[in-house]
PDB file of N, CA and C in Angstrom:
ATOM      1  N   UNK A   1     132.986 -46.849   0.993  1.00  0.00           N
ATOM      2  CA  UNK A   1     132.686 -47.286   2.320  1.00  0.00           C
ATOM      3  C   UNK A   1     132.832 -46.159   3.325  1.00  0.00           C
ATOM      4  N   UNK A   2     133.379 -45.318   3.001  1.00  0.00           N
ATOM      5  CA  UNK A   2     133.820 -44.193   3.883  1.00  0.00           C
ATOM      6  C   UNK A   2     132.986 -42.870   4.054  1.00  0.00           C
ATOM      7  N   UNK A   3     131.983 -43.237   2.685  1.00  0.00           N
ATOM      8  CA  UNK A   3     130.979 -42.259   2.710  1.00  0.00           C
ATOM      9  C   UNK A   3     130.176 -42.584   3.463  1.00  0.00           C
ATOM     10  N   UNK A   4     130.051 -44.063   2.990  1.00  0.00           N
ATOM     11  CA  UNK A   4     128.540 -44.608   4.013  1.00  0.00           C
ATOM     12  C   UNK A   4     128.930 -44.293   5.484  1.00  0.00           C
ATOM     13  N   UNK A   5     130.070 -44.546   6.394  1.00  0.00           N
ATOM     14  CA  UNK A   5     130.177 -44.072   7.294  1.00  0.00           C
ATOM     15  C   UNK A   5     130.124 -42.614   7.712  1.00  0.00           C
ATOM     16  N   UNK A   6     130.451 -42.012   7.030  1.00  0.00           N
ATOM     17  CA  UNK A   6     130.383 -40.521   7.233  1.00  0.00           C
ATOM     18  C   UNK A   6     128.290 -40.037   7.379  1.00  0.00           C
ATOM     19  N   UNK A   7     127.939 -40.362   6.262  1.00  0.00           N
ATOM     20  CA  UNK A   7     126.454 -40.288   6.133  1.00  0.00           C
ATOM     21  C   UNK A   7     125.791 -40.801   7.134  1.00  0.00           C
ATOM     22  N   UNK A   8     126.203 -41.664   7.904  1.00  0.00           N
ATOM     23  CA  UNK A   8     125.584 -42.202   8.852  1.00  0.00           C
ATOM     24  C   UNK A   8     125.574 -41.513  10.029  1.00  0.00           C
ATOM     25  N   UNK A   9     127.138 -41.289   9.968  1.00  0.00           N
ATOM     26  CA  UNK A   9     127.623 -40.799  11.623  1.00  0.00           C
ATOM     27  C   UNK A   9     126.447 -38.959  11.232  1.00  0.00           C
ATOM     28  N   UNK A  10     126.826 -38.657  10.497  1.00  0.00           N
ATOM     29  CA  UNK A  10     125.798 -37.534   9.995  1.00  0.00           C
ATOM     30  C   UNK A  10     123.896 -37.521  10.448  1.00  0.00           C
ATOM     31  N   UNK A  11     123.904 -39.002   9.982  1.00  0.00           N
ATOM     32  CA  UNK A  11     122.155 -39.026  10.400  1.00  0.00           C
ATOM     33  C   UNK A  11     122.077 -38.762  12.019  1.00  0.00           C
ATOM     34  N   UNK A  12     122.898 -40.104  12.242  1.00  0.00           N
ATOM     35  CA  UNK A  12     122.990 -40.071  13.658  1.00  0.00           C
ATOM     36  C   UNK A  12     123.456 -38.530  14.467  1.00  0.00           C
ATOM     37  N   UNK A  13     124.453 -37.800  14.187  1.00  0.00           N
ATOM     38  CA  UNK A  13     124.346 -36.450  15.126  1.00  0.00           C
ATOM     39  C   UNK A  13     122.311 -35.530  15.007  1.00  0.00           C
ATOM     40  N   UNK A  14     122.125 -35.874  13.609  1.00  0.00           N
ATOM     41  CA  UNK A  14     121.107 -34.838  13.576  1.00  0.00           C
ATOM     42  C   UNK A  14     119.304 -35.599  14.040  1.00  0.00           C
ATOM     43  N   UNK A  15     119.440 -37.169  14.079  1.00  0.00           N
ATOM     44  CA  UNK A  15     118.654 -37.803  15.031  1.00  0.00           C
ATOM     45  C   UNK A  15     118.452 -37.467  16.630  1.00  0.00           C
ATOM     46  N   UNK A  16     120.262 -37.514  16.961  1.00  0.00           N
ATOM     47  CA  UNK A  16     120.342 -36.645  18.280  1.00  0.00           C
ATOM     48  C   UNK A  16     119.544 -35.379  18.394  1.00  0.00           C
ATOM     49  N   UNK A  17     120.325 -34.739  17.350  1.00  0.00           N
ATOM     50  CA  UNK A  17     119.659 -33.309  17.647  1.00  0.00           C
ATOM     51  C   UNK A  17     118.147 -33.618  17.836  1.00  0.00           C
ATOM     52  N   UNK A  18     117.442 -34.183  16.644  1.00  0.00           N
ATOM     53  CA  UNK A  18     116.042 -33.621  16.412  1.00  0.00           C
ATOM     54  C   UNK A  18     115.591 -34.281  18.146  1.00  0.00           C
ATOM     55  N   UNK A  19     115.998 -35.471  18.611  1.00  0.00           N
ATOM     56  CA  UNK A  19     115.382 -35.994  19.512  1.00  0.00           C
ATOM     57  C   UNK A  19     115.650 -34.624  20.849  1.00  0.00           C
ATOM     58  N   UNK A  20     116.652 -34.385  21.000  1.00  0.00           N
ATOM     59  CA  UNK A  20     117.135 -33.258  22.054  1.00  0.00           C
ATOM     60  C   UNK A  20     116.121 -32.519  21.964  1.00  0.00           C
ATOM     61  N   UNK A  21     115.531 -32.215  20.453  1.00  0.00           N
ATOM     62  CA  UNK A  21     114.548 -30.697  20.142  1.00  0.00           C
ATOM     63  C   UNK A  21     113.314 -31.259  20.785  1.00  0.00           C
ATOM     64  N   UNK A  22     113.216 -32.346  20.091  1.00  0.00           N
ATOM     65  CA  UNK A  22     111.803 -32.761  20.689  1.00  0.00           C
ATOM     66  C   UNK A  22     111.412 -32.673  22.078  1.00  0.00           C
ATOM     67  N   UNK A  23     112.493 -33.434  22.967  1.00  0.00           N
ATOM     68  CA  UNK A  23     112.337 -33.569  24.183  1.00  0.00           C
ATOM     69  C   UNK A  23     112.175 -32.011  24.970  1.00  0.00           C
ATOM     70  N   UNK A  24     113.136 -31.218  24.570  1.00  0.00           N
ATOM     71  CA  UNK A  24     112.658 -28.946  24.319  1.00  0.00           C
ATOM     72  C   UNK A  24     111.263 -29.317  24.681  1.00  0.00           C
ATOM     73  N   UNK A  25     110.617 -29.524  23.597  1.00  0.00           N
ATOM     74  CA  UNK A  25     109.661 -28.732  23.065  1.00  0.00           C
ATOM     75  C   UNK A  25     108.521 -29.729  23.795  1.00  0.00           C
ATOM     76  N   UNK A  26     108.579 -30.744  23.909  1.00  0.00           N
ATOM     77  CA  UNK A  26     107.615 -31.300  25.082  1.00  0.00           C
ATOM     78  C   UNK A  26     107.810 -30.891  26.335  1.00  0.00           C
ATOM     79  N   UNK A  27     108.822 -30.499  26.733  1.00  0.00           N
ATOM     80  CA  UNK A  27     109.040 -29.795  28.256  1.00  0.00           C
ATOM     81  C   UNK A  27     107.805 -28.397  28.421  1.00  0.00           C
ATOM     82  N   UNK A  28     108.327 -27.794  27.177  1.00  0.00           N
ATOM     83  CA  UNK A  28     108.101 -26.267  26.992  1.00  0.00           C
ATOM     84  C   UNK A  28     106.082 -26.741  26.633  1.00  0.00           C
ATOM     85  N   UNK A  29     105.858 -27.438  26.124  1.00  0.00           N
ATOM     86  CA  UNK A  29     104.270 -27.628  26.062  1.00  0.00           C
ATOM     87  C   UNK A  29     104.025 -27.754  27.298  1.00  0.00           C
ATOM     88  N   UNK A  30     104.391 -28.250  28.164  1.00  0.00           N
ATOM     89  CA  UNK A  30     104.516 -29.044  29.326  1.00  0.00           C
ATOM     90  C   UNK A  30     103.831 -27.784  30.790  1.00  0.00           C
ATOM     91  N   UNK A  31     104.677 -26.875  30.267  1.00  0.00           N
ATOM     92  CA  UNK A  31     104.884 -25.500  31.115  1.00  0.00           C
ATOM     93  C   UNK A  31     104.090 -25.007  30.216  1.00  0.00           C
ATOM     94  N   UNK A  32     103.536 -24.702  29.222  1.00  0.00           N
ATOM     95  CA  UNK A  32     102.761 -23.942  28.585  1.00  0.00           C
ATOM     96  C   UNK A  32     101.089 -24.509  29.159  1.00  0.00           C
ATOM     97  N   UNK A  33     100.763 -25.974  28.931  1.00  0.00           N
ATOM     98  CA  UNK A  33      99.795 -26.424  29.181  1.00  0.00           C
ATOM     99  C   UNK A  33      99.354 -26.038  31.182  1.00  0.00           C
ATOM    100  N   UNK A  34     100.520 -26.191  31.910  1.00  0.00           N
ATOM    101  CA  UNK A  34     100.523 -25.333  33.135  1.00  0.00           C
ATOM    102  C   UNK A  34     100.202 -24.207  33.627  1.00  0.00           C
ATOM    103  N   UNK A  35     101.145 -23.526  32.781  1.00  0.00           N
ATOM    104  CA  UNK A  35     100.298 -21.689  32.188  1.00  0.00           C
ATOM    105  C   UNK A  35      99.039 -21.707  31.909  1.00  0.00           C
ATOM    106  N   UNK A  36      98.505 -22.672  31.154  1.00  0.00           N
ATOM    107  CA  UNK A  36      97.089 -22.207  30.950  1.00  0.00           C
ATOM    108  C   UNK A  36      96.024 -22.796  31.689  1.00  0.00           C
ATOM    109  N   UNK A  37      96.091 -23.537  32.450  1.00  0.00           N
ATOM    110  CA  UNK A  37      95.069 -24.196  33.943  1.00  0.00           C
ATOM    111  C   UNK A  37      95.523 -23.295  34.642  1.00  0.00           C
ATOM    112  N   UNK A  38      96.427 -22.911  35.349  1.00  0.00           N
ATOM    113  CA  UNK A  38      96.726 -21.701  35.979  1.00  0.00           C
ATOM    114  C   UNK A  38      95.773 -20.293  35.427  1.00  0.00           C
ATOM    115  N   UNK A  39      96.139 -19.685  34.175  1.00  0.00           N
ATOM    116  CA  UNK A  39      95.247 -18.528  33.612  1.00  0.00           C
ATOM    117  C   UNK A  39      93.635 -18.869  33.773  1.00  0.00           C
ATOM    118  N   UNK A  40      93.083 -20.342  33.661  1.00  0.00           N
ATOM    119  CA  UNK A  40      91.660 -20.721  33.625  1.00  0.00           C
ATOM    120  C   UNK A  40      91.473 -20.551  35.312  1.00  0.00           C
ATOM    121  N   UNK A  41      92.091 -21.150  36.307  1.00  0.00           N
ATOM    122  CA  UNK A  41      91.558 -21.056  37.522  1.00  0.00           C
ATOM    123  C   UNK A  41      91.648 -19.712  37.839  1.00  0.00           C
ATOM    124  N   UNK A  42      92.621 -18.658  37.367  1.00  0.00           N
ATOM    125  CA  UNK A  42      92.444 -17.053  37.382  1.00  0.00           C
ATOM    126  C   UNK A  42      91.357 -16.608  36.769  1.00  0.00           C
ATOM    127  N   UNK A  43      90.908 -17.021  36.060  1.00  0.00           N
ATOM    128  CA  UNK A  43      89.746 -16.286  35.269  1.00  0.00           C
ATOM    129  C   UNK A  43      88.504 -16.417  35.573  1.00  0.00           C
ATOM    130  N   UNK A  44      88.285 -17.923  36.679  1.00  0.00           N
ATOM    131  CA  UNK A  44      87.259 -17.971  37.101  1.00  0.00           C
ATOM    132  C   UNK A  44      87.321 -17.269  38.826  1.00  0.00           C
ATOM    133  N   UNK A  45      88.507 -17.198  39.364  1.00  0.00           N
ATOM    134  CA  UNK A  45      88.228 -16.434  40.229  1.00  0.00           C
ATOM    135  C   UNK A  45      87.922 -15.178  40.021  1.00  0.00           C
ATOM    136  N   UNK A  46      88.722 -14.716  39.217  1.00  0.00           N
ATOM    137  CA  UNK A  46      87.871 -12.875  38.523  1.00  0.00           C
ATOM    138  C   UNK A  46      86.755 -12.875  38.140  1.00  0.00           C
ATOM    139  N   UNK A  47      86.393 -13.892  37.459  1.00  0.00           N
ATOM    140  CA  UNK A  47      84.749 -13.764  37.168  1.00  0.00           C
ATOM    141  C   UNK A  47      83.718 -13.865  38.597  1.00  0.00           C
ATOM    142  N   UNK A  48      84.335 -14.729  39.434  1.00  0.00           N
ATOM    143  CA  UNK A  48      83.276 -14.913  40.838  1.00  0.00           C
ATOM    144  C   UNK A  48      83.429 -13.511  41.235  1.00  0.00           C
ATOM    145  N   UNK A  49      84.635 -12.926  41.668  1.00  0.00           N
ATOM    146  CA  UNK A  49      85.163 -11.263  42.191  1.00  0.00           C
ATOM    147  C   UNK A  49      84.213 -10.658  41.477  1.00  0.00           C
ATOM    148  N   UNK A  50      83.953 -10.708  39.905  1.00  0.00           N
ATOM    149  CA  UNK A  50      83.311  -9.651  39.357  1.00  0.00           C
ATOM    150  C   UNK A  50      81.925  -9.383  39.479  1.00  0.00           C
ATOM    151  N   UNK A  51      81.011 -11.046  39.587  1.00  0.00           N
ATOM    152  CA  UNK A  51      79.894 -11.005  39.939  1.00  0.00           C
ATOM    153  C   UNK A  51      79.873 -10.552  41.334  1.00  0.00           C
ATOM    154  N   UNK A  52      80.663 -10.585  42.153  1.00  0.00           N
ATOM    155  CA  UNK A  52      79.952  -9.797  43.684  1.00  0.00           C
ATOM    156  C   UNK A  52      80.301  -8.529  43.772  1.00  0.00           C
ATOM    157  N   UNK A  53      81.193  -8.268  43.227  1.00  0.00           N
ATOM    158  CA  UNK A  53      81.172  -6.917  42.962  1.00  0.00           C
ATOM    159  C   UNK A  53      79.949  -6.294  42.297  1.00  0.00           C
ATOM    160  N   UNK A  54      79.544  -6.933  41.316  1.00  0.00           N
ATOM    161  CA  UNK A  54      78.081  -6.321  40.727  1.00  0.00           C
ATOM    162  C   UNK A  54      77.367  -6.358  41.350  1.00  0.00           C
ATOM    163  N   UNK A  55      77.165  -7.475  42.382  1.00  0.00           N
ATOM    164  CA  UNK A  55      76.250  -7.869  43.271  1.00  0.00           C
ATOM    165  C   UNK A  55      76.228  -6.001  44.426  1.00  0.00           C
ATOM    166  N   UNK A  56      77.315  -6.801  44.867  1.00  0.00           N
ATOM    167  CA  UNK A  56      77.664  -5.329  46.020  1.00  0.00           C
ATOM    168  C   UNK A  56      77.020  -3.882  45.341  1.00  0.00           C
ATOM    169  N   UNK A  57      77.456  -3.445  44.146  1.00  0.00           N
ATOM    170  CA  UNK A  57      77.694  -2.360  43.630  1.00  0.00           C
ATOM    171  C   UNK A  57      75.534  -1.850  43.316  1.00  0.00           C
ATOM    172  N   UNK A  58      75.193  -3.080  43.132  1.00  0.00           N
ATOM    173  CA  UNK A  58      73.679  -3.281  42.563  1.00  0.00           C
ATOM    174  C   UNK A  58      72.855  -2.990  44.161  1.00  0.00           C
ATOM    175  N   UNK A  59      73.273  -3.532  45.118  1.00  0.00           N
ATOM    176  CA  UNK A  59      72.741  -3.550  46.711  1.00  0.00           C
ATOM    177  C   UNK A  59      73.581  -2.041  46.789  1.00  0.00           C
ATOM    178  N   UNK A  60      74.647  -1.822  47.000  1.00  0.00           N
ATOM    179  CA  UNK A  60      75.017  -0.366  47.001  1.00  0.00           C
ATOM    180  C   UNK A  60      73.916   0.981  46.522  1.00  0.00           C
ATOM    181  N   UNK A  61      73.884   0.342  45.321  1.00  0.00           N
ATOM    182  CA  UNK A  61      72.813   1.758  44.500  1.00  0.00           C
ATOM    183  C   UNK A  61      71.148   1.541  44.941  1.00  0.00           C
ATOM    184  N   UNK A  62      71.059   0.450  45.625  1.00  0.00           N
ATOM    185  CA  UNK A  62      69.484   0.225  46.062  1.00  0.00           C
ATOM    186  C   UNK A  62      69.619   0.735  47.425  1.00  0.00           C
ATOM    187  N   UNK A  63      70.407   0.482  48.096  1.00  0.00           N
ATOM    188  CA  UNK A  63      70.273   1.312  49.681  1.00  0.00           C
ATOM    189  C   UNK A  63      70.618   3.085  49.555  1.00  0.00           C
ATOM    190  N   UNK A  64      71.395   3.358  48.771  1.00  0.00           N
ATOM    191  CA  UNK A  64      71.805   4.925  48.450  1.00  0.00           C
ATOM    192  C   UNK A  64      70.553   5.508  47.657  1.00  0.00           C
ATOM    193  N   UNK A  65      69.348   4.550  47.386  1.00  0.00           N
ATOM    194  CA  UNK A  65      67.807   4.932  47.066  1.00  0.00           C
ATOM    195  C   UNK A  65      67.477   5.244  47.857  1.00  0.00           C
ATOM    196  N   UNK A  66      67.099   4.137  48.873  1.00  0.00           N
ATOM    197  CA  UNK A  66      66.200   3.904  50.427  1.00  0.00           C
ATOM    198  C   UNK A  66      67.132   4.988  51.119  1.00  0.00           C
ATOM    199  N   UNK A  67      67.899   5.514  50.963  1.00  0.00           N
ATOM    200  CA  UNK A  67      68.792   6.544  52.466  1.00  0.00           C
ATOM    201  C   UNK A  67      68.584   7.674  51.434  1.00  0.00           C
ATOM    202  N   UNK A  68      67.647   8.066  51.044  1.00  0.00           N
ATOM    203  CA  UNK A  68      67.516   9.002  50.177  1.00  0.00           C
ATOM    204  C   UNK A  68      68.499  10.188  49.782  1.00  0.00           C
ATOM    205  N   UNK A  69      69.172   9.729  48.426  1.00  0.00           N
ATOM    206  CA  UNK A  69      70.627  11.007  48.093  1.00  0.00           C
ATOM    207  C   UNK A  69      69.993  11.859  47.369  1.00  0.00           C
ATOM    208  N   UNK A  70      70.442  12.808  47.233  1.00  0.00           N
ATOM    209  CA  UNK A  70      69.671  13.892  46.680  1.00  0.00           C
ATOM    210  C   UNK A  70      69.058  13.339  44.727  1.00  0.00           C
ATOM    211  N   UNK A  71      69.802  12.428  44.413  1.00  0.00           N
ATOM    212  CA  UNK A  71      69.111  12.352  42.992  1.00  0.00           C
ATOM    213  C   UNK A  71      68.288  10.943  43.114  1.00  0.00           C
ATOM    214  N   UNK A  72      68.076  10.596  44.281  1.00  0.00           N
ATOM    215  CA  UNK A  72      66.794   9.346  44.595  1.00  0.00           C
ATOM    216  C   UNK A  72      65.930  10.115  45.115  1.00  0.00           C
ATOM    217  N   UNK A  73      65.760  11.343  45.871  1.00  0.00           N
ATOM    218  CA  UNK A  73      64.787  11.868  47.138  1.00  0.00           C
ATOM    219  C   UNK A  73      63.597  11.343  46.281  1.00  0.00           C
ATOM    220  N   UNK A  74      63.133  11.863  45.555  1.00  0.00           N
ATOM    221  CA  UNK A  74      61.892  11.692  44.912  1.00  0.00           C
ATOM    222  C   UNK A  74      61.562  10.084  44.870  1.00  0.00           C
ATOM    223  N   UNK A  75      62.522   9.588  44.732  1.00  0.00           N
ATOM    224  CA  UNK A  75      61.936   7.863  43.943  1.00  0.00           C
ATOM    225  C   UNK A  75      62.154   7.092  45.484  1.00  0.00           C
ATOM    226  N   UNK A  76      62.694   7.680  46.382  1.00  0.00           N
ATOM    227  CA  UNK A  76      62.699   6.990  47.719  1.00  0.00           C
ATOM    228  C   UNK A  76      61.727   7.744  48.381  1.00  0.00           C
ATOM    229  N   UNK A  77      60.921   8.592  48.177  1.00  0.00           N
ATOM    230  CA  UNK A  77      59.777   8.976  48.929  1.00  0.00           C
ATOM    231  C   UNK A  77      58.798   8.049  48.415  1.00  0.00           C
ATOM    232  N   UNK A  78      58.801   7.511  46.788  1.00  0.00           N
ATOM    233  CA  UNK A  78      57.757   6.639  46.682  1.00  0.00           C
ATOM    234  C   UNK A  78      57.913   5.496  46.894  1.00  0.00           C
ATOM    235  N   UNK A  79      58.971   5.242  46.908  1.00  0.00           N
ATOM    236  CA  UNK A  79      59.198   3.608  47.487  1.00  0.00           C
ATOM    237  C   UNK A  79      58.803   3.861  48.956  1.00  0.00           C
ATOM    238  N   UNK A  80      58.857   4.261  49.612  1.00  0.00           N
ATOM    239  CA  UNK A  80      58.157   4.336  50.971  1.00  0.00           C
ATOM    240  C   UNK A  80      56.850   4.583  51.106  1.00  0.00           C
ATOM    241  N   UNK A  81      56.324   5.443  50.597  1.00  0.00           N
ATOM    242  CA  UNK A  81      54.883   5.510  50.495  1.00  0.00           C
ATOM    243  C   UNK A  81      54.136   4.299  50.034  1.00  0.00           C
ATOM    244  N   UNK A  82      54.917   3.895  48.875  1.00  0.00           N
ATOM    245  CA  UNK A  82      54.373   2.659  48.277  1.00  0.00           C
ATOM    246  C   UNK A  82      54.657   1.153  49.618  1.00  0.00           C
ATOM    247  N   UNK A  83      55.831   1.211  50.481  1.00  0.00           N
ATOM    248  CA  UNK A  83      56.100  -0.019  51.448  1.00  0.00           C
ATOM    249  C   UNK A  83      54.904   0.525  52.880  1.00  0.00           C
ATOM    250  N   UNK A  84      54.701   1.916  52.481  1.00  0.00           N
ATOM    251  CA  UNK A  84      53.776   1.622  53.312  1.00  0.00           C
ATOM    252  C   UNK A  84      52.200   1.587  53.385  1.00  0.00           C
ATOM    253  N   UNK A  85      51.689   1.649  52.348  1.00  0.00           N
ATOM    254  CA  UNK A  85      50.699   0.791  51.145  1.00  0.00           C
ATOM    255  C   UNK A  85      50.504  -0.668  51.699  1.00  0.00           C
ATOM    256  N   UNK A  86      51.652  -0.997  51.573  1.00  0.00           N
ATOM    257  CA  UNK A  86      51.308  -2.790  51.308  1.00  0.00           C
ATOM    258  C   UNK A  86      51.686  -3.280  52.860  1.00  0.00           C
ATOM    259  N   UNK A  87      52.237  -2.366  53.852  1.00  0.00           N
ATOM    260  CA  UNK A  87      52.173  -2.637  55.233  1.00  0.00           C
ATOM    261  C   UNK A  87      50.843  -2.849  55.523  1.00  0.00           C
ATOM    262  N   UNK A  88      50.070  -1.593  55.251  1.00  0.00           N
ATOM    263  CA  UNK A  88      48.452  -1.248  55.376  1.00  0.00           C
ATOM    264  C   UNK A  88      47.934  -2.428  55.326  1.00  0.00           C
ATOM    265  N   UNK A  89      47.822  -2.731  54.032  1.00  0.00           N
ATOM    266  CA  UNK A  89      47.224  -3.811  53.106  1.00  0.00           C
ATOM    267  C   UNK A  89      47.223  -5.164  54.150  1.00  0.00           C
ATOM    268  N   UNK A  90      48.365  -5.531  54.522  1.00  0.00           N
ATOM    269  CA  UNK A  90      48.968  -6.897  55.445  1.00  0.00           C
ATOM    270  C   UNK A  90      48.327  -6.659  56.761  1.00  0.00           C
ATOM    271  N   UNK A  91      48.524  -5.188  57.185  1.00  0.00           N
ATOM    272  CA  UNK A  91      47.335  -5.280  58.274  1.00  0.00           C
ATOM    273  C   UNK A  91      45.874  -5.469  58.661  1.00  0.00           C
ATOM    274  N   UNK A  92      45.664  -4.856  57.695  1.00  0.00           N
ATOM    275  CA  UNK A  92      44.171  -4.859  57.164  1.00  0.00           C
ATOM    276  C   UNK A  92      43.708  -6.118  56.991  1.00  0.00           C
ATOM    277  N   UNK A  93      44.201  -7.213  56.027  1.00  0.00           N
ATOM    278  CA  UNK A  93      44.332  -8.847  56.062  1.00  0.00           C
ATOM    279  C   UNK A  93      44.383  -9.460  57.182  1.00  0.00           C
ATOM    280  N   UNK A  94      45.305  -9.250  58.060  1.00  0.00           N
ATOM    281  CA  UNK A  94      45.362  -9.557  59.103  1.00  0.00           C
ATOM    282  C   UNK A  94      44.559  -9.675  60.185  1.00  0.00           C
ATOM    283  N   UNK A  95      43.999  -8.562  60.444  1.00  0.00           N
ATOM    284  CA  UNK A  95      42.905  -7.872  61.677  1.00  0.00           C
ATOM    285  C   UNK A  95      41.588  -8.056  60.406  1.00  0.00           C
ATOM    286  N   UNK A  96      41.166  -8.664  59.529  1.00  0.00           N
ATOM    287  CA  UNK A  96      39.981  -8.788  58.945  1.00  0.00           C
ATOM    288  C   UNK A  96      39.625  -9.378  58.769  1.00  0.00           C
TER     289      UNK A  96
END
């Protein structure tokens, strides 16, 4: 009879325990699952940052064409010649 009590009082401390662990370890998912909606709403703000940055960086290298830098001069003389082509053209339509 003294075993059965002993074995018991035994289940019972390590029921405690496991339940204590459990209740751990759902906390800790808890904060983990937090961590990671947190990292997702970061990642989509870096991704929006990154597209305007490309954006910017893409309008950057098209106006440093048109303001002609020394390794556009050539390709921004024809983009002008060519905008003013199709000015012509619109006038010409216009008045015809």
């Amino acid at each position: 009879m003294g075993t059965m009590i002993e074995i018991t009082s035994s289940l019972e401390v390590k029921i405690n325990a496991l339940i204590k662990q459990h209740k751990q370890l759902k906390e800790y998912t808890q904060q983990l699952e937090e961590t990671i909606q947190l990292l997702e709403q970061q990642k989509v703000s870096l991704q929006k940052q990154l597209e305007k940055l490309q954006s910017e960086n893409h309008q950057l290298k098209s106006a440093n064409a048109l303001l002609g830098s020394k390794e556009y001069k050539r390709e921004t003389k024809l983009k002008i010649n060519s905008l003013i082509r199709e000015i012509d053209q619109c006038i010409v339509q216009l008045t015809g």
